[in-house]
Protein backbone atom coordinates (compact mmCIF):
# COMPACT_ATOMS: atom_id res chain seq x y z
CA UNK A 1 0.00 0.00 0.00
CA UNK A 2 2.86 2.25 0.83
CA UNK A 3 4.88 1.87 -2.18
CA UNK A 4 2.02 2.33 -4.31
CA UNK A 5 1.38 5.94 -2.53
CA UNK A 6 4.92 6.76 -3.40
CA UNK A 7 4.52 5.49 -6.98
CA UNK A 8 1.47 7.74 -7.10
CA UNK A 9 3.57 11.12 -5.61
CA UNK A 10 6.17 9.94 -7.87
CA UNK A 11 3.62 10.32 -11.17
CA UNK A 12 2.12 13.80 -10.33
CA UNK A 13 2.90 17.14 -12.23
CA UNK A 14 5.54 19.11 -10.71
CA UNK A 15 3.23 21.30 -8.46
CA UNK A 16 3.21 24.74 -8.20
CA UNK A 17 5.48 25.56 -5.85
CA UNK A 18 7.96 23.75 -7.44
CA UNK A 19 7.52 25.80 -10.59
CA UNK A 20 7.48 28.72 -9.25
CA UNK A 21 10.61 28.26 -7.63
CA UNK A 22 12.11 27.35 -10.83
CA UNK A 23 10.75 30.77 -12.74
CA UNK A 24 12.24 32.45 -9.27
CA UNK A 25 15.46 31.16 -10.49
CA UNK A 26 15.29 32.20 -13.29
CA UNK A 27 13.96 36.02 -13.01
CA UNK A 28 16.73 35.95 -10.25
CA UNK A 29 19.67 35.11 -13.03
CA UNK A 30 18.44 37.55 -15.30
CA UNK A 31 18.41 40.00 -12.68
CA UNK A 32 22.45 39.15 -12.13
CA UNK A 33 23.24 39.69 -15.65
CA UNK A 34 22.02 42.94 -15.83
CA UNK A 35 23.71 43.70 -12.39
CA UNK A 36 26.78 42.55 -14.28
CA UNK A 37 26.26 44.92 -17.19
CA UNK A 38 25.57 47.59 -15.31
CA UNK A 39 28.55 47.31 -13.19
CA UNK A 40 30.73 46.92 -16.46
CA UNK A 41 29.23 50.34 -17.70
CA UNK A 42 29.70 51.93 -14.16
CA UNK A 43 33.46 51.09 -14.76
CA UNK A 44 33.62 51.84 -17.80
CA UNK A 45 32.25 55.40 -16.60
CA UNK A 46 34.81 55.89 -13.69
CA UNK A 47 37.79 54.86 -16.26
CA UNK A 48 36.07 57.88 -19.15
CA UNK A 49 35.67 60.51 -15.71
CA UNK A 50 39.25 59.91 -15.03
CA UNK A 51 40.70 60.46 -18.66
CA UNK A 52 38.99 63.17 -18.50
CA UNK A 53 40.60 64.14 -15.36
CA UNK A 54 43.73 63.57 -16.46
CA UNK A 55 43.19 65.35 -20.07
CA UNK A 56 42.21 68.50 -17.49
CA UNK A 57 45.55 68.19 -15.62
CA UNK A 58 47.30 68.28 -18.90
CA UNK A 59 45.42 71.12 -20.37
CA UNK A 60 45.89 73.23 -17.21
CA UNK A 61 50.16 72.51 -17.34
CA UNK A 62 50.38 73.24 -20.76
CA UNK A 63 49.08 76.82 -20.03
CA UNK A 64 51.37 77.45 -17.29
CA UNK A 65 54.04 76.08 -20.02
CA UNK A 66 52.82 78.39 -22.82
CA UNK A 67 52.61 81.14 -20.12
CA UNK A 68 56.19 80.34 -18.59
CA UNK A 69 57.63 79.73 -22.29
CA UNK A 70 60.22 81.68 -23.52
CA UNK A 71 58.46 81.92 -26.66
CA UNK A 72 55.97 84.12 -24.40
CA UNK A 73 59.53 86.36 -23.46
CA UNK A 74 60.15 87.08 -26.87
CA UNK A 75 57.41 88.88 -27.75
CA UNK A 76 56.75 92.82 -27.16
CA UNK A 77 54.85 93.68 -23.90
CA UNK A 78 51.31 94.61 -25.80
CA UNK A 79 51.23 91.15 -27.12
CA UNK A 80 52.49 89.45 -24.41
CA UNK A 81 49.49 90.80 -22.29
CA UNK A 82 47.20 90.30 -24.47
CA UNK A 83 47.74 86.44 -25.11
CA UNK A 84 48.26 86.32 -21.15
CA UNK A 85 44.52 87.34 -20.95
CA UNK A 86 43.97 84.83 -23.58
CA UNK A 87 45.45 82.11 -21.76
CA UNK A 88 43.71 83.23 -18.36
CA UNK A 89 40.63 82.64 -19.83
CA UNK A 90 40.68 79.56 -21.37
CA UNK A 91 42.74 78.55 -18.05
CA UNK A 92 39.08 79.89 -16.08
CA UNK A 93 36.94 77.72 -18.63
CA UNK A 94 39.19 74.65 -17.85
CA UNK A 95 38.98 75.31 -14.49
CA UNK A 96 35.65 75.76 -14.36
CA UNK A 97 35.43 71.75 -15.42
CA UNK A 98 34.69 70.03 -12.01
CA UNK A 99 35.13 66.03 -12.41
CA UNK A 100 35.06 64.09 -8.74
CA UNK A 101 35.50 60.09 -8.64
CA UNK A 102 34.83 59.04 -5.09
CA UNK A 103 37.08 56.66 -3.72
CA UNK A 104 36.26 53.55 -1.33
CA UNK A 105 38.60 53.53 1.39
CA UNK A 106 39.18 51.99 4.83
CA UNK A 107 40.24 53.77 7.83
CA UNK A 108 43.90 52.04 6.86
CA UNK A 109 43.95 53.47 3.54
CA UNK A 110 42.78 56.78 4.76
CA UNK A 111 45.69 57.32 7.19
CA UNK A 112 47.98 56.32 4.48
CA UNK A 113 46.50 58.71 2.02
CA UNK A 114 46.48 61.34 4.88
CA UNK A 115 50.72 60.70 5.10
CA UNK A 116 51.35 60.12 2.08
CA UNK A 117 49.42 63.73 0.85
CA UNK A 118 51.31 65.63 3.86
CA UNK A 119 54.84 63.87 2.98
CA UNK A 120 53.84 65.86 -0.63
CA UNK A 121 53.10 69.07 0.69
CA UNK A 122 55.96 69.50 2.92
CA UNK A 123 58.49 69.27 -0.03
CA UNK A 124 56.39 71.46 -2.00
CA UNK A 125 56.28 74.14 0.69
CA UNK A 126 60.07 74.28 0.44
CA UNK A 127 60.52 73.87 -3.34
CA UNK A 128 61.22 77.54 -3.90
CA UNK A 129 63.96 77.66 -1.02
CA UNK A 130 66.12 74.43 -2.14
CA UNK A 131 64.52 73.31 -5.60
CA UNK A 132 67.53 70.80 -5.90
CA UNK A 133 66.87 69.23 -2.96
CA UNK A 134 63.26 69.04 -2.80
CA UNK A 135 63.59 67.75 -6.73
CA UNK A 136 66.10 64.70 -5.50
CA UNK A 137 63.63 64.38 -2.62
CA UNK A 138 60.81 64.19 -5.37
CA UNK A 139 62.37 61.27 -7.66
CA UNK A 140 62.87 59.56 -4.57
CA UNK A 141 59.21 59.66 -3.63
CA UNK A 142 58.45 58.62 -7.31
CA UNK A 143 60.79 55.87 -7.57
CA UNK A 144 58.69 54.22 -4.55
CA UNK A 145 55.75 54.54 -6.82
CA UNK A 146 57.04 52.50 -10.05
CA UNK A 147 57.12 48.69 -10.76
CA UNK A 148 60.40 48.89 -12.43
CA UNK A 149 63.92 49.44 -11.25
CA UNK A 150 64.08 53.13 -10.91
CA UNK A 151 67.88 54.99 -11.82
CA UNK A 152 67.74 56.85 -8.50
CA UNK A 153 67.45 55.77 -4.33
CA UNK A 154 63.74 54.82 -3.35
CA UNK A 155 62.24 56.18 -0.15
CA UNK A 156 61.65 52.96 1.40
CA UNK A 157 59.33 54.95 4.33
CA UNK A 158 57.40 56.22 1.60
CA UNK A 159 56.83 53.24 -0.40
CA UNK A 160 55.20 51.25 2.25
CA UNK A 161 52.92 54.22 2.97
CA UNK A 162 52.01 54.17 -0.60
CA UNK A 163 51.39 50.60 -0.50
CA UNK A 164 48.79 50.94 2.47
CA UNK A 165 46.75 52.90 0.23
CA UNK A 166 43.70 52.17 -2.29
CA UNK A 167 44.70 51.22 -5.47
CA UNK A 168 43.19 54.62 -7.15
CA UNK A 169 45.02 56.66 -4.76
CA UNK A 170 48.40 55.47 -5.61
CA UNK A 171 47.84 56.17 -9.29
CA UNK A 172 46.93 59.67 -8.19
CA UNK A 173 49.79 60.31 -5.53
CA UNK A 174 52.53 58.74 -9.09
CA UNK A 175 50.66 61.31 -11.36
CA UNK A 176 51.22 64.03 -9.13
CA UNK A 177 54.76 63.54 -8.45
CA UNK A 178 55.14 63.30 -12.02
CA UNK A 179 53.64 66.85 -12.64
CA UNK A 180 55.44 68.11 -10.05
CA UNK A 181 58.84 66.86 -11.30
CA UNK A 182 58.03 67.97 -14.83
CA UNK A 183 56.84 71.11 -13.54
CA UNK A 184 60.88 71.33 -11.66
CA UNK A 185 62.63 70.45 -14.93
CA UNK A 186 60.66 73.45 -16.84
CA UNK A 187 61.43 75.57 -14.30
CA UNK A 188 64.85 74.84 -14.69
CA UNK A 189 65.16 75.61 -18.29
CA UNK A 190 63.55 78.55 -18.10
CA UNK A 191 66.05 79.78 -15.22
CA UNK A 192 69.13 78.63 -17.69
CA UNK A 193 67.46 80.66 -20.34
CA UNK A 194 67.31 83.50 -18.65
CA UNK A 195 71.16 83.31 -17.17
CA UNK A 196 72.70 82.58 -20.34
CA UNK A 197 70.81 85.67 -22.58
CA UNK A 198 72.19 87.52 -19.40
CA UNK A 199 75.31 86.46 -20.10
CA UNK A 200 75.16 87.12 -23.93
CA UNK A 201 74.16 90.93 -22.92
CA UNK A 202 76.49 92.79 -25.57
CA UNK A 203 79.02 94.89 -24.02
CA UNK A 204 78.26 99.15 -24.22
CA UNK A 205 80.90 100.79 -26.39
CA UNK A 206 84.14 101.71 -24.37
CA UNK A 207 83.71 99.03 -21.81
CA UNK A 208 85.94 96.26 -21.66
């Protein structure tokens, strides 16, 4: 009697229940998959907001390197002023370009960011006093930031506070060394310019 009841349970139509757990299942994978596509374009938005972040860093230096140029020297004072207003504004319209990417971090990679950032500003506070120093101090910083073998001493103290933080943050913290060392080596230029047309100042008649 028993095993025919379980023959008979074994015969029936999947019930109802059954099914809908089934169409559950299903409604719950599409669901996933559009999760998943969503997220791609969410990343795929994040990488587009921060070439565009970049492409405003870049615009922004090459201002202050048309503005610093000696190209910009050469030219009579009139002109000079008037493509310095020139370059002010389309400096304002640039600037005027907010972009913000949030960041996920821990409390870890928060304190790391914090130390890392202040380590930054300190040698930029005395980059007009000892811009050798704070330049070698620089590359050092950077060279803690790159996979390869760098051609000058890493600051072990900074790597490891570079390594503590999120992933984003530590291609921000490189780029910004980089701008900053670039930023050094124009400077530099532009100071040897200026020293040797000193130098090549012809001599007044009767002087020796």
């Amino acid at each position: 009697m028993a095993q025919a009841k379980i023959q008979a349970k074994m015969n029936e139509p999947p019930s109802s229940k059954f099914s809908r757990t089934l169409s559950m299942a299903d409604r719950s994978g599409r669901l996933l998959e559009s999760l998943d596509l969503l997220e791609m374009r969410v990343e795929t938005l994040r990488e587009t907001a921060s070439a565009m972040e970049q492409e405003r860093e870049s615009i922004l230096e090459m201002i202050q390197s048309l503005q610093n140029s000696q190209e910009m020297r050469n030219i009579c004072a009139g002109e000079r002023e008037e493509l310095d207003l020139t370059a002010n504004r389309i400096m304002g319209r640039t600037l005027s370009v907010e972009i913000s990417i949030g960041t996920t971090r821990n409390s870890q990679q928060e304190e790391a960011l914090q130390k890392a950032t202040s380590i930054i500003d300190e040698i930029v506070k005395k980059l007009l006093d000892d811009m050798k120093s704070s330049r070698q101090r620089l590359m050092a910083l950077h060279a803690a930031c790159v996979t390869e073998a760098p051609p000058v001493p890493i600051d072990q103290k900074f790597q490891a506070i570079v390594i503590g933080c999120a992933l984003e943050d530590q291609k921000k913290i490189k780029r910004r060394l980089e701008t900053l060392l670039r930023n050094i080596d124009n400077s530099e230029k532009n100071i040897k310019i200026m020293d040797h047309q000193k130098l090549e100042v012809p001599q007044e008649n009767g002087s020796q």
